[in-house]
C-alpha atoms as a PDB file:
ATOM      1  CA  UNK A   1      92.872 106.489 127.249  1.00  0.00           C
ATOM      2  CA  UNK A   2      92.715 103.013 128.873  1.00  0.00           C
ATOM      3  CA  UNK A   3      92.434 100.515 125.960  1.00  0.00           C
ATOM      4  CA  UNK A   4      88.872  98.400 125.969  1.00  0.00           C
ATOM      5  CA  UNK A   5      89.964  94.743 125.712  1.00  0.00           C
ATOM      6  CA  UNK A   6      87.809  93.355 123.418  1.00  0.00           C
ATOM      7  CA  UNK A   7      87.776  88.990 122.859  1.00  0.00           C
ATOM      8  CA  UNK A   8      89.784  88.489 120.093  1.00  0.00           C
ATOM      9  CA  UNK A   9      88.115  86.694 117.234  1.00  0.00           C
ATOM     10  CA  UNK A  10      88.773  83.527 115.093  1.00  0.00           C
ATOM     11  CA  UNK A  11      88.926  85.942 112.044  1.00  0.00           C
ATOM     12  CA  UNK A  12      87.965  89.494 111.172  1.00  0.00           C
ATOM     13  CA  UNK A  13      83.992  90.373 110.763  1.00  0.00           C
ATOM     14  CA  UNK A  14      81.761  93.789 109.624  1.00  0.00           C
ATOM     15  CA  UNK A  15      80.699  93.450 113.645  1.00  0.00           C
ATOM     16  CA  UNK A  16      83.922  93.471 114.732  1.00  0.00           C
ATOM     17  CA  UNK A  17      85.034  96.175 111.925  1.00  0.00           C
ATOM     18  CA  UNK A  18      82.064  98.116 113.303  1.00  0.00           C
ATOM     19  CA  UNK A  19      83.540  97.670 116.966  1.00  0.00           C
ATOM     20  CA  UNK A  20      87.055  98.920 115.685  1.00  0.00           C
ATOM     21  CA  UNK A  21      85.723 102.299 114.077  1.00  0.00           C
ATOM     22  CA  UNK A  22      83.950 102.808 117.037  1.00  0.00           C
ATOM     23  CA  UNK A  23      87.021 102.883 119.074  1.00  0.00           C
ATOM     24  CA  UNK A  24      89.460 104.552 116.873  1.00  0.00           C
ATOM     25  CA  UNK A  25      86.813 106.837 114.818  1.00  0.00           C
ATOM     26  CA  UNK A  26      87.832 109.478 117.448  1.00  0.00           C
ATOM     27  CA  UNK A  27      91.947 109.588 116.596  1.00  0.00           C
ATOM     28  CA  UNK A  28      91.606 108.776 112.823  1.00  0.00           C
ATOM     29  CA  UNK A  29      91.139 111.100 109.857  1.00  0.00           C
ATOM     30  CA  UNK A  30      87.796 110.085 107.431  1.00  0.00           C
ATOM     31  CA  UNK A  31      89.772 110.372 104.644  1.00  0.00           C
ATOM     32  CA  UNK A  32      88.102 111.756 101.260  1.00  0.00           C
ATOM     33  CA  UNK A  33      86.913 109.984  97.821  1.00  0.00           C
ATOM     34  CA  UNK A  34      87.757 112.115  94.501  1.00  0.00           C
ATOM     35  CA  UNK A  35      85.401 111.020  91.643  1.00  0.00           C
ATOM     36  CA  UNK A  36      87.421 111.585  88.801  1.00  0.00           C
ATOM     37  CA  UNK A  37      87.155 111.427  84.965  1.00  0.00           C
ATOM     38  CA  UNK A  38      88.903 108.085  83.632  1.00  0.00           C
ATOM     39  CA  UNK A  39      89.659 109.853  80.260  1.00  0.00           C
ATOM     40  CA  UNK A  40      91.480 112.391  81.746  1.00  0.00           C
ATOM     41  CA  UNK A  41      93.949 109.218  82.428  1.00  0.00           C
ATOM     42  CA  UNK A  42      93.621 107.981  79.102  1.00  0.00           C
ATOM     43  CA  UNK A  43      91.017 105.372  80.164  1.00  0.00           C
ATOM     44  CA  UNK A  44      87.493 105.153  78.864  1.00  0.00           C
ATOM     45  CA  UNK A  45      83.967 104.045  79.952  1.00  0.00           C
ATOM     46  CA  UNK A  46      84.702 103.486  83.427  1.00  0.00           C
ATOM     47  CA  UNK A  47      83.790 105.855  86.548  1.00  0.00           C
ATOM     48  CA  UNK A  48      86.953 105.781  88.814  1.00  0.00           C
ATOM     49  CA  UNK A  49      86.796 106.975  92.474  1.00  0.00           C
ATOM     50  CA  UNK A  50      90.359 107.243  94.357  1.00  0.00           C
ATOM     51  CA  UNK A  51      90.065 106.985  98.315  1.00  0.00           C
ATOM     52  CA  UNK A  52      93.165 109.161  99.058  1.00  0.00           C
ATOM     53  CA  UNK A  53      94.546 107.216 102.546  1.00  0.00           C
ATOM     54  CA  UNK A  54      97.324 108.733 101.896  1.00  0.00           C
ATOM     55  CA  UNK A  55      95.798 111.576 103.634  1.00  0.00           C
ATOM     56  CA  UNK A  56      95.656 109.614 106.901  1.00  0.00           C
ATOM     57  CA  UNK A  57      97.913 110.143 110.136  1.00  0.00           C
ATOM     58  CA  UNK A  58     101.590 108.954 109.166  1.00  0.00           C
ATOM     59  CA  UNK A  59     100.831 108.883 105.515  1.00  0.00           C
ATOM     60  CA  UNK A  60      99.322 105.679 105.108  1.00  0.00           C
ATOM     61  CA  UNK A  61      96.054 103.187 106.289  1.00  0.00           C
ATOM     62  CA  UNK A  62      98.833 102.212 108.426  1.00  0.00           C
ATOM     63  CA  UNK A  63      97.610 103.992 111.318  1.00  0.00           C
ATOM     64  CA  UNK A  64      94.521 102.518 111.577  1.00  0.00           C
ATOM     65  CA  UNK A  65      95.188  99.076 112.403  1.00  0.00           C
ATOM     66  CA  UNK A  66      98.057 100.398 114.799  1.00  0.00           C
ATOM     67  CA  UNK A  67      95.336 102.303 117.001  1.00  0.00           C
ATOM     68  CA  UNK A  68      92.949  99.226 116.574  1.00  0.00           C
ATOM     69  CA  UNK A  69      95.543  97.275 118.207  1.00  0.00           C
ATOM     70  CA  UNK A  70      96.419  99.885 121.032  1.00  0.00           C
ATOM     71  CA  UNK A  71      93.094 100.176 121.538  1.00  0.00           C
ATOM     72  CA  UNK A  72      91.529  96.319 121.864  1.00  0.00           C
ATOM     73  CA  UNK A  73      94.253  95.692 123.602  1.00  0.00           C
ATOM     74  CA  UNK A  74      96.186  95.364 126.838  1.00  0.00           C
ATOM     75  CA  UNK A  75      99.299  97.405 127.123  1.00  0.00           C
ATOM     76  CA  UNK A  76     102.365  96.429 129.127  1.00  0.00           C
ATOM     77  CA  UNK A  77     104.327  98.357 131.432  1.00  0.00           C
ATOM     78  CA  UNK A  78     107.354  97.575 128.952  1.00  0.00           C
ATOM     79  CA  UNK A  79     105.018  98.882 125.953  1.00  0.00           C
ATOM     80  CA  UNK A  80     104.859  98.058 122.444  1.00  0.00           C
ATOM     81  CA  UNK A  81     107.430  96.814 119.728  1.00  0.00           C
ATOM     82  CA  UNK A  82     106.611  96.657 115.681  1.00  0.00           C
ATOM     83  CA  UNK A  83     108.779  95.614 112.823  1.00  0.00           C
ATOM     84  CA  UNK A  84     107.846  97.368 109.658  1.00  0.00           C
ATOM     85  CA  UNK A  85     109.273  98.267 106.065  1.00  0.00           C
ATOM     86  CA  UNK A  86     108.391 101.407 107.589  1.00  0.00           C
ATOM     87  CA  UNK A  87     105.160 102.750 107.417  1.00  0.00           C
ATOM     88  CA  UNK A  88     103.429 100.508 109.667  1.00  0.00           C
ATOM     89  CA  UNK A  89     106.111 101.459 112.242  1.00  0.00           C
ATOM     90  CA  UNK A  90     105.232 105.217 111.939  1.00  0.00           C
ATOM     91  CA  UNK A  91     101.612 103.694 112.184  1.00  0.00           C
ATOM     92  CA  UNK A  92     102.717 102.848 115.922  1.00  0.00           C
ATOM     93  CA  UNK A  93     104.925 105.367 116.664  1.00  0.00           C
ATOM     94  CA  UNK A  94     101.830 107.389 116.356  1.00  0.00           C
ATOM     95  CA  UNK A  95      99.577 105.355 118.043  1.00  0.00           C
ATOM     96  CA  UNK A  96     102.205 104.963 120.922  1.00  0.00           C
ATOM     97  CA  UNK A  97     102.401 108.727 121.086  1.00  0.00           C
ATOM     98  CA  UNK A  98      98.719 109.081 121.320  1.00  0.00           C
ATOM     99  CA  UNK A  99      98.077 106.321 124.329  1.00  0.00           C
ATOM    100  CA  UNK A 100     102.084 107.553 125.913  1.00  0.00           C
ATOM    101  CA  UNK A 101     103.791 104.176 125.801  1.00  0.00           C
ATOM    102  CA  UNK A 102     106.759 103.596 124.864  1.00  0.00           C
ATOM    103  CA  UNK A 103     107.262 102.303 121.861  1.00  0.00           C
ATOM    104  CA  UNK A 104     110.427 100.317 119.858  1.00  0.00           C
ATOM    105  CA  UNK A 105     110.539  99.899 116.105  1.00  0.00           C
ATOM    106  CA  UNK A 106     112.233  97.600 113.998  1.00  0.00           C
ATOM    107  CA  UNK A 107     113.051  98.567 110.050  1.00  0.00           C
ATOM    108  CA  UNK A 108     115.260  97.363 107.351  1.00  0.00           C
ATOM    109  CA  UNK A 109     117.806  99.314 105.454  1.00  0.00           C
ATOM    110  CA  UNK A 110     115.823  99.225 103.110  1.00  0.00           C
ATOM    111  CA  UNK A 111     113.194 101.699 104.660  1.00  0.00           C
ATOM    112  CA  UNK A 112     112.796 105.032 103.156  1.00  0.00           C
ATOM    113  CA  UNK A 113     114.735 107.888 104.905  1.00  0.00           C
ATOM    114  CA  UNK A 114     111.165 110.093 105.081  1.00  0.00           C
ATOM    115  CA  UNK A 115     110.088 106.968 106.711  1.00  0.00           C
ATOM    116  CA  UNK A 116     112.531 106.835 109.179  1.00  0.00           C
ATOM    117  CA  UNK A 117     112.032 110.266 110.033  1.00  0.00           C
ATOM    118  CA  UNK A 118     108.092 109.636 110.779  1.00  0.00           C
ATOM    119  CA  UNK A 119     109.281 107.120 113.380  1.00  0.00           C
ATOM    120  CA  UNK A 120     111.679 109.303 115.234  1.00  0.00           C
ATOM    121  CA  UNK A 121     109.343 112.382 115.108  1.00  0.00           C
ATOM    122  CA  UNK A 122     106.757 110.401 117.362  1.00  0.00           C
ATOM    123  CA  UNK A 123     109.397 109.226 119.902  1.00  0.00           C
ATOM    124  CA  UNK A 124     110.344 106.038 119.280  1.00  0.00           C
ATOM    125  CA  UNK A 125     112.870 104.286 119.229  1.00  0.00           C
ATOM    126  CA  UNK A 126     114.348 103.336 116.084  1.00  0.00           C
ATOM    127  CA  UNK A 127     116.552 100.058 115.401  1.00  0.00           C
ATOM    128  CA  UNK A 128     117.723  99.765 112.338  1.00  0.00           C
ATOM    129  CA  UNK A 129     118.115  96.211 111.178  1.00  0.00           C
ATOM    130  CA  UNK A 130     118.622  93.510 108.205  1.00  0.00           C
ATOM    131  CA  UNK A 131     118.012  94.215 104.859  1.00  0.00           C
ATOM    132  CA  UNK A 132     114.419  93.125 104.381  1.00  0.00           C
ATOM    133  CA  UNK A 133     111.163  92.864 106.794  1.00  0.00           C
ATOM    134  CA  UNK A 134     111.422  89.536 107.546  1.00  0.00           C
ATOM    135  CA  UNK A 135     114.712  89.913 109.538  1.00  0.00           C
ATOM    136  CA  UNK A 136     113.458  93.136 111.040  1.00  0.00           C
ATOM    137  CA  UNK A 137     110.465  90.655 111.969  1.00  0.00           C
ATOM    138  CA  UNK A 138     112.502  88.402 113.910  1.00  0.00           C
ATOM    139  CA  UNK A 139     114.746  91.058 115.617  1.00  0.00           C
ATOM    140  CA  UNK A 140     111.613  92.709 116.604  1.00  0.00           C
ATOM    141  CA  UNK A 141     110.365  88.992 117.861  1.00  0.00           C
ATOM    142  CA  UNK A 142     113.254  88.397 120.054  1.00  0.00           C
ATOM    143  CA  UNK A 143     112.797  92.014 121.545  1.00  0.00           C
ATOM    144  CA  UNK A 144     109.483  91.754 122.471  1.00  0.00           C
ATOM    145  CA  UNK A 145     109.831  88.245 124.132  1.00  0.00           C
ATOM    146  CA  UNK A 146     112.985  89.594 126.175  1.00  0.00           C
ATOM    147  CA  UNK A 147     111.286  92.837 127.208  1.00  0.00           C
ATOM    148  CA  UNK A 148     107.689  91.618 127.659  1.00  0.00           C
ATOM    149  CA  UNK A 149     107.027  94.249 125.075  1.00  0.00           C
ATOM    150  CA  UNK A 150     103.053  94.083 123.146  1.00  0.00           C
ATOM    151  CA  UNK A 151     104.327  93.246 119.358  1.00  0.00           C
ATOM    152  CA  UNK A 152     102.305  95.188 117.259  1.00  0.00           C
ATOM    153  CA  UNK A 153     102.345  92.781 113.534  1.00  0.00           C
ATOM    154  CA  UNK A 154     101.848  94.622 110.290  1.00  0.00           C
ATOM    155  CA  UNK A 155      99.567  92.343 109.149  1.00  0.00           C
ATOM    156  CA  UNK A 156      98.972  89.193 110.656  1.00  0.00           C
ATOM    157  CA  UNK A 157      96.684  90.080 113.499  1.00  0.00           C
ATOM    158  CA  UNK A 158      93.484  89.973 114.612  1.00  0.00           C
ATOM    159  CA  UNK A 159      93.138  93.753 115.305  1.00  0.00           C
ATOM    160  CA  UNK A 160      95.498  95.300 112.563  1.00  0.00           C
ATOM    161  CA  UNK A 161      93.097  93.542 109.558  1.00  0.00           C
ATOM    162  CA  UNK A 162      90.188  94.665 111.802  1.00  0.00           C
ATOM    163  CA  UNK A 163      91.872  98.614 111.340  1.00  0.00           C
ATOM    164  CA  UNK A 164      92.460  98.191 108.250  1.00  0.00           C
ATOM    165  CA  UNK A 165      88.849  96.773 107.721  1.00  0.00           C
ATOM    166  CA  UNK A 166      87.469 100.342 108.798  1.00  0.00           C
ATOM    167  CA  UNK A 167      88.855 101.627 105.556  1.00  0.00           C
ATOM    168  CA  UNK A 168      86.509  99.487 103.270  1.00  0.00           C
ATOM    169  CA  UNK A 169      83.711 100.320 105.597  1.00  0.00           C
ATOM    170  CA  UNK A 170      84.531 104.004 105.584  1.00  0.00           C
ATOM    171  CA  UNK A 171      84.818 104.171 101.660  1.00  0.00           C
ATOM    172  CA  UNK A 172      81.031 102.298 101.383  1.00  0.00           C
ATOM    173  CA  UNK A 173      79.437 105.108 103.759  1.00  0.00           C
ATOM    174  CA  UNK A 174      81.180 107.626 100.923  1.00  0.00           C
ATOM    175  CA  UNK A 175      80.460 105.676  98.066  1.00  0.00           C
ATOM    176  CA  UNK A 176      78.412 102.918  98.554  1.00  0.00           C
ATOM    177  CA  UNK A 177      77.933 102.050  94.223  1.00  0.00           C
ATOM    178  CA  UNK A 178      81.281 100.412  93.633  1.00  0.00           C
ATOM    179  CA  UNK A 179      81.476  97.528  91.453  1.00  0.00           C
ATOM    180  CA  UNK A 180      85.141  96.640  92.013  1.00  0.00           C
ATOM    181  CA  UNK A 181      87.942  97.447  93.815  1.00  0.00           C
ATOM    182  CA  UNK A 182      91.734  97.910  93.636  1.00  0.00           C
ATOM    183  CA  UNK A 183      93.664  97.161  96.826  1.00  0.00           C
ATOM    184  CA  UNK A 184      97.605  97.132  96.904  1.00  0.00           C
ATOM    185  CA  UNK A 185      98.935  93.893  98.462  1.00  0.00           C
ATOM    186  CA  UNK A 186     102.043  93.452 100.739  1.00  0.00           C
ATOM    187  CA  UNK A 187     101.442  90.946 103.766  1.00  0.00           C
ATOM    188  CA  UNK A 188      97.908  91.295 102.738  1.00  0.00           C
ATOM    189  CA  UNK A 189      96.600  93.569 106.167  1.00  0.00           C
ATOM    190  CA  UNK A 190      95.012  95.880 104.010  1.00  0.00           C
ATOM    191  CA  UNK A 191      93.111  93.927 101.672  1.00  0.00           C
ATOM    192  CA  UNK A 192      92.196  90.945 103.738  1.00  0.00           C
ATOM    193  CA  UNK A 193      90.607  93.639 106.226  1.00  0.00           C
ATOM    194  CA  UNK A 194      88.760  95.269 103.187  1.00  0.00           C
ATOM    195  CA  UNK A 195      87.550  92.244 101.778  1.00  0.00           C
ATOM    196  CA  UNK A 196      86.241  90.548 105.080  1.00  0.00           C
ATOM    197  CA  UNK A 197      84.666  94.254 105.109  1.00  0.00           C
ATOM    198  CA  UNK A 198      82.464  93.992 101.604  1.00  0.00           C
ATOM    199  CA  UNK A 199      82.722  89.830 101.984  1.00  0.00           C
ATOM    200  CA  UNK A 200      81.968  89.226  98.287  1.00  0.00           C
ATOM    201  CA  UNK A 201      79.714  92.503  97.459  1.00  0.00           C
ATOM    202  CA  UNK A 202      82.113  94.087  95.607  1.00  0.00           C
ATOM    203  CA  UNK A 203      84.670  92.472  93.742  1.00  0.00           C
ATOM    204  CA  UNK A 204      87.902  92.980  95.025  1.00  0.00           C
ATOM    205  CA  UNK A 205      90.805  92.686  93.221  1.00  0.00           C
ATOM    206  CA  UNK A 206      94.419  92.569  94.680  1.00  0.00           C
ATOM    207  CA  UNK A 207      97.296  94.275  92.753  1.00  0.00           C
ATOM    208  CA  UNK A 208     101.084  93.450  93.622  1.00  0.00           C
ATOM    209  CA  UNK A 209     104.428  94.234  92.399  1.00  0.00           C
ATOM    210  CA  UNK A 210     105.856  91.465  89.751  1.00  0.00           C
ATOM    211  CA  UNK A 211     108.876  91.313  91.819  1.00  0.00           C
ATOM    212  CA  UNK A 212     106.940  90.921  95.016  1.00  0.00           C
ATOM    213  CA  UNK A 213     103.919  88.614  94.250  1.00  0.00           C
ATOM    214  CA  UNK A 214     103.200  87.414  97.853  1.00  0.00           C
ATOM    215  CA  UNK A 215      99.348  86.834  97.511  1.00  0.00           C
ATOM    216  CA  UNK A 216      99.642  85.325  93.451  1.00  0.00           C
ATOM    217  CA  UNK A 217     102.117  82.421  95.086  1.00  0.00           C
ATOM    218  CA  UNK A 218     100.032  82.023  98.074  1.00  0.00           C
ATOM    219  CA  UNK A 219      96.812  81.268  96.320  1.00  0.00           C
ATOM    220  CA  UNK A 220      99.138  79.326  93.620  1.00  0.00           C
ATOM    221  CA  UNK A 221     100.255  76.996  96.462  1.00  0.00           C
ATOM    222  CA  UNK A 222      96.899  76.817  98.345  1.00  0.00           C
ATOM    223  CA  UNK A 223      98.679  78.443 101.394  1.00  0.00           C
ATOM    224  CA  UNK A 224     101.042  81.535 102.546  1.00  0.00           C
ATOM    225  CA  UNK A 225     104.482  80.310 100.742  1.00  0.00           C
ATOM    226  CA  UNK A 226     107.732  82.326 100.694  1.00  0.00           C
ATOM    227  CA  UNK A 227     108.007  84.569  97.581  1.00  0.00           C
ATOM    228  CA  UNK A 228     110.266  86.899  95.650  1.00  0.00           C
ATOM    229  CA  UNK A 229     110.826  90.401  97.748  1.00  0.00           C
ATOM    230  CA  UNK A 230     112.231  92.883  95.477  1.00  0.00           C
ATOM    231  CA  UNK A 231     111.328  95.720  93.219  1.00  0.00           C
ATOM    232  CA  UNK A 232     110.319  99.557  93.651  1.00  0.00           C
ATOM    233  CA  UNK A 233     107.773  99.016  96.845  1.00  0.00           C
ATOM    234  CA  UNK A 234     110.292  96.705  98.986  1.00  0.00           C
ATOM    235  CA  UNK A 235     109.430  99.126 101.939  1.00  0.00           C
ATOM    236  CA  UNK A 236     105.526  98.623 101.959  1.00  0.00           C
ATOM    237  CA  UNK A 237     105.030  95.852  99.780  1.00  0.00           C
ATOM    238  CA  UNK A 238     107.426  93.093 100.285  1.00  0.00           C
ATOM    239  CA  UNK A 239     107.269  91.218 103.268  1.00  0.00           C
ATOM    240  CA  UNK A 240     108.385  87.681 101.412  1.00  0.00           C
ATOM    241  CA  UNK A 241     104.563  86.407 102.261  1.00  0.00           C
ATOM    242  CA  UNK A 242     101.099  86.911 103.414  1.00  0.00           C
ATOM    243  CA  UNK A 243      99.575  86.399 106.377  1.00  0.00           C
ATOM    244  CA  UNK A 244      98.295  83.221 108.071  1.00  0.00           C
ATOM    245  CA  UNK A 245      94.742  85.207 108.990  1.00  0.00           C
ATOM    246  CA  UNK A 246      94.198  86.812 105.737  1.00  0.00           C
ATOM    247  CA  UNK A 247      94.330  84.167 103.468  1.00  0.00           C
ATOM    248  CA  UNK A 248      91.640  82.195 104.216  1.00  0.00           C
ATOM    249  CA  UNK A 249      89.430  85.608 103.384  1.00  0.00           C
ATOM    250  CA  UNK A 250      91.629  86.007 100.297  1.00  0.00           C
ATOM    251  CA  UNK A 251      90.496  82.424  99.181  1.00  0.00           C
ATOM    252  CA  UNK A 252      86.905  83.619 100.123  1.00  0.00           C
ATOM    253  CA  UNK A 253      86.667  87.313  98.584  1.00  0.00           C
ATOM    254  CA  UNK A 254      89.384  88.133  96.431  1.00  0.00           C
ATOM    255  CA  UNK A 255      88.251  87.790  93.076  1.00  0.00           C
ATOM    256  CA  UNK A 256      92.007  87.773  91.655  1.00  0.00           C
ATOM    257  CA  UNK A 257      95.314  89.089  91.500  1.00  0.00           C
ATOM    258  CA  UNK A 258      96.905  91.226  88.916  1.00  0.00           C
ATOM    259  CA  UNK A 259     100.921  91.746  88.844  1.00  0.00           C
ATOM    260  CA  UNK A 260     102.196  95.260  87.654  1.00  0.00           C
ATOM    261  CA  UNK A 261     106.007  96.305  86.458  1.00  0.00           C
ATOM    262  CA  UNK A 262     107.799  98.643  88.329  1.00  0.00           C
ATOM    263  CA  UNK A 263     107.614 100.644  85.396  1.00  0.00           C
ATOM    264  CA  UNK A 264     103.873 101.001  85.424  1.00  0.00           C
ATOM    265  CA  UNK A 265     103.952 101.609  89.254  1.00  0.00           C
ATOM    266  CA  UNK A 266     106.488 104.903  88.380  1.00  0.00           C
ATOM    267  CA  UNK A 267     104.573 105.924  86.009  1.00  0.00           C
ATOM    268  CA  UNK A 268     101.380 105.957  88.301  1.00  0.00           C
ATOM    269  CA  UNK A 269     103.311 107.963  90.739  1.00  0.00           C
ATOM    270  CA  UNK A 270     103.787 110.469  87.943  1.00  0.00           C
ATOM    271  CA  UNK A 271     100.338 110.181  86.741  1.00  0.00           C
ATOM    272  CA  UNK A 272      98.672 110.732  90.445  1.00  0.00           C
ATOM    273  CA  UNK A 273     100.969 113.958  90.706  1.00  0.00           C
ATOM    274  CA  UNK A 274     100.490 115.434  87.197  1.00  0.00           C
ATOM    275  CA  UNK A 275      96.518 114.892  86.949  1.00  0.00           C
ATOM    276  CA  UNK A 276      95.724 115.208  90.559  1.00  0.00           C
ATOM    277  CA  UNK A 277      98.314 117.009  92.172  1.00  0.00           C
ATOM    278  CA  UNK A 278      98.712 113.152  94.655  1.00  0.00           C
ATOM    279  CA  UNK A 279     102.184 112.450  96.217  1.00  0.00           C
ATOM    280  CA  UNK A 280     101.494 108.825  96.168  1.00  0.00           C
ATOM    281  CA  UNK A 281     104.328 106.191  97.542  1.00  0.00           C
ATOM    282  CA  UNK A 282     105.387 103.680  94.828  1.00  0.00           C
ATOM    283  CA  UNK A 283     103.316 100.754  96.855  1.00  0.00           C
ATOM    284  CA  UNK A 284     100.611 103.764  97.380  1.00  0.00           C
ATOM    285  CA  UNK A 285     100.342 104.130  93.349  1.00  0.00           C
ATOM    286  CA  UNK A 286     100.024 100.226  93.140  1.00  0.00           C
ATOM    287  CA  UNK A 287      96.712  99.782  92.656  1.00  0.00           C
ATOM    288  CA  UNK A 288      96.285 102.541  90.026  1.00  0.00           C
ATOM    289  CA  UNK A 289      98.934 101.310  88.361  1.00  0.00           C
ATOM    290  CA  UNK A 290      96.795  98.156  87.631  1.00  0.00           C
ATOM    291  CA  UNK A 291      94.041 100.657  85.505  1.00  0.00           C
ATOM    292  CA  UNK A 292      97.054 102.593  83.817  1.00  0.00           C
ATOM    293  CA  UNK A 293      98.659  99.692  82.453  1.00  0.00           C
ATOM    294  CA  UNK A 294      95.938  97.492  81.174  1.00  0.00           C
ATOM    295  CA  UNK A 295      96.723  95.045  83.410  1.00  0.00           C
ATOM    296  CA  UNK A 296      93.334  95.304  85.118  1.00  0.00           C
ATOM    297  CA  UNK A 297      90.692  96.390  82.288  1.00  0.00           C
ATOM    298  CA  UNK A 298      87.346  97.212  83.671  1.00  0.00           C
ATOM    299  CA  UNK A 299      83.804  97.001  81.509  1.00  0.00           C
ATOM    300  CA  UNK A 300      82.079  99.891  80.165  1.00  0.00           C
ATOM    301  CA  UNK A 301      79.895 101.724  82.495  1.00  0.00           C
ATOM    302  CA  UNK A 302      82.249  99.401  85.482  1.00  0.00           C
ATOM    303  CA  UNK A 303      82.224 101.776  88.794  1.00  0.00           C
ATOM    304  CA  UNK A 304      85.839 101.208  89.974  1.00  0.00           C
ATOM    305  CA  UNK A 305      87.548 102.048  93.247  1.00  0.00           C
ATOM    306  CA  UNK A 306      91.526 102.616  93.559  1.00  0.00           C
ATOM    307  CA  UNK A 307      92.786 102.824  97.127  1.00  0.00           C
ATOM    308  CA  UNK A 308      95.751 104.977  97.361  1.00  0.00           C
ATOM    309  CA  UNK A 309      96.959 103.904 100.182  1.00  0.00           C
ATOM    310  CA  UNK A 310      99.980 105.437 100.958  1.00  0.00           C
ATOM    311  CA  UNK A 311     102.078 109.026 100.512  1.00  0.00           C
ATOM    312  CA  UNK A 312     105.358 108.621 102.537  1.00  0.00           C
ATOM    313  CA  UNK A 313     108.061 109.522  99.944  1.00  0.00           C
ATOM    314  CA  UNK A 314     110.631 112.193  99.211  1.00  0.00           C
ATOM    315  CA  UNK A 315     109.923 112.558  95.195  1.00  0.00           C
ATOM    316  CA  UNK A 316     108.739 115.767  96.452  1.00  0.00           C
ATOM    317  CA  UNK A 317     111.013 117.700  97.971  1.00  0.00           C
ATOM    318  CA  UNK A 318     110.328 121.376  98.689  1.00  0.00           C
ATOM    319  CA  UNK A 319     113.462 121.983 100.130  1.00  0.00           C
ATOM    320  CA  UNK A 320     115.588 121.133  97.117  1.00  0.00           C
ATOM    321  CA  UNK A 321     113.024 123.776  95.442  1.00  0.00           C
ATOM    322  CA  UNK A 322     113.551 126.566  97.365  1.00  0.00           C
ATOM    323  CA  UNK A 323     117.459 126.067  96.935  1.00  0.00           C
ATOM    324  CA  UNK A 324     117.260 125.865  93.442  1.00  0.00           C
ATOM    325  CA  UNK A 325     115.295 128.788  92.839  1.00  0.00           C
ATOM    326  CA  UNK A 326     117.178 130.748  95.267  1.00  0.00           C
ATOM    327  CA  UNK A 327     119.685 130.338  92.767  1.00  0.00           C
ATOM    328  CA  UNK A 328     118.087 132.117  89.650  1.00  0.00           C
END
């Protein structure tokens, strides 16, 4: 498929989210909405409704704004090049399989192994590199400017928030009631394309790790600032900061942030598995982490959204099952 180069905009709109879906409706999966019952989770009054992205191609939203960029875009002889934590990398991997370009991928060590293996499994070529995303970032950088390679950024692009967008307007065609709406936060792709999406109809609340709190120092500051990377999510949801294009939406339609402990993100994880039978990723469980721990406490009656936005992990592992009950 030869992409359709579309003008880049100042800054993502519902037109040009429109435009995106259009394009990449045909390689994407509409991923389903599960109403379920709060009290189940211990939580009572409010109407919860997960959209399970997880359930996308390469585990994750991820792919989304990779094929908006591959598609809206013009692709070089030399192909593309993406630094990642590691799902956004599997994101292109895919999309690179899908268009046949070649395509080289930059991860920390800190990437998970099942992550890794995404990334190979589509063909591309994996460098290993730095300990966090941001030196990934600028190994990736210096490729891409050598080569004459199309980077492909995890978040700060015109096309990737536009991607990402199409998830907000996919979940309002399913369930077009919400009154608010949890959204994980790394380098703030995800969110900042959802919000320009529902642009102040629903309020949208951002939830990130306490020891990665790119978008609470960001809107402390009054611009992207460098911030504590650490904690259980380093692979989705640490990137040090947000994006340039994002925050300006943030500061628009974000209604606020809420910071969750690792421990509360676990024990999401472990909640999404036992009540709903959901692999979720630690920065996939994120956002429901934010209802389980009281750190985001909606009204009575309140019709909240979760995005679980992620599955890549190995706290499932069905070979280690088989062996050990080969063994009894």
């Amino acid at each position: 498929m030869t992409p359709e180069i579309v003008t880049p905009l100042a800054a993502p709109d519902r037109a040009g989210i429109e435009r995106a879906y259009e394009l990449i409706r045909p390689s994407i999966r509409r991923t389903p909405v599960a109403e379920v019952d709060a009290a189940d989770f211990g939580l009572d009054g409010a109407h919860l409704v997960l959209k399970l992205e997880l359930l996308q191609h390469t585990g994750s939203f991820k792919a989304r704004g990779a094929l908006a960029n591959l598609s809206m875009r013009e692709i070089p002889d030399a192909g593309v090049a993406a630094a990642s934590g590691g799902n956004h990398g599997a994101a292109v991997a895919f999309a690179a399989m899908k268009r046949r370009v070649p395509a080289r991928i930059f991860v920390p060590s800190v990437a998970s192994p099942s992550k890794m293996d995404r990334i190979r499994g589509y063909g591309a070529d994996l460098v290993v590199t730095g300990e966090r995303y941001a030196d990934s970032l600028a190994a990736c950088q210096q490729w891409a400017s050598q080569s004459g390679a199309l980077e492909v950024h995890a978040y700060d692009q015109i096309e990737t928030l536009l991607g990402a967008g199409t998830t907000g307007l996919e979940f309002e065609e399913q369930y077009p009631n919400l009154d608010s709406l949890l959204v994980a936060v790394g380098g703030g792709g995800l969110i900042g394309g959802v919000a320009a999406w529902y642009a102040g109809r629903v309020r949208v609340i951002g939830v990130e790790p306490e020891e990665a709190p790119t978008l609470t120092r960001a809107l402390e500051a009054g611009h992207p600032v460098d911030a504590p990377a650490g904690g259980i999510a380093a692979d989705s949801l640490a990137p040090r900061r947000v994006g340039e294009l994002m925050f300006p939406i943030a500061q628009s339609f974000v209604d606020h942030v809420v910071l969750v402990p690792d421990e509360a993100i676990q024990a999401a994880q472990e909640r999404l598995w036992d009540g709903l039978r959901v692999v979720a990723e630690p920065g996939g469980a994120a956002a429901f982490a934010a209802l389980l721990s009281g750190r985001y406490r909606p009204e009575a009656g309140e019709r909240v959204g979760v995005l679980v936005c992620g599955g890549n992990t190995t706290a499932v592992d069905f070979a280690s099952a088989v062996s050990s009950g080969s063994k009894r």
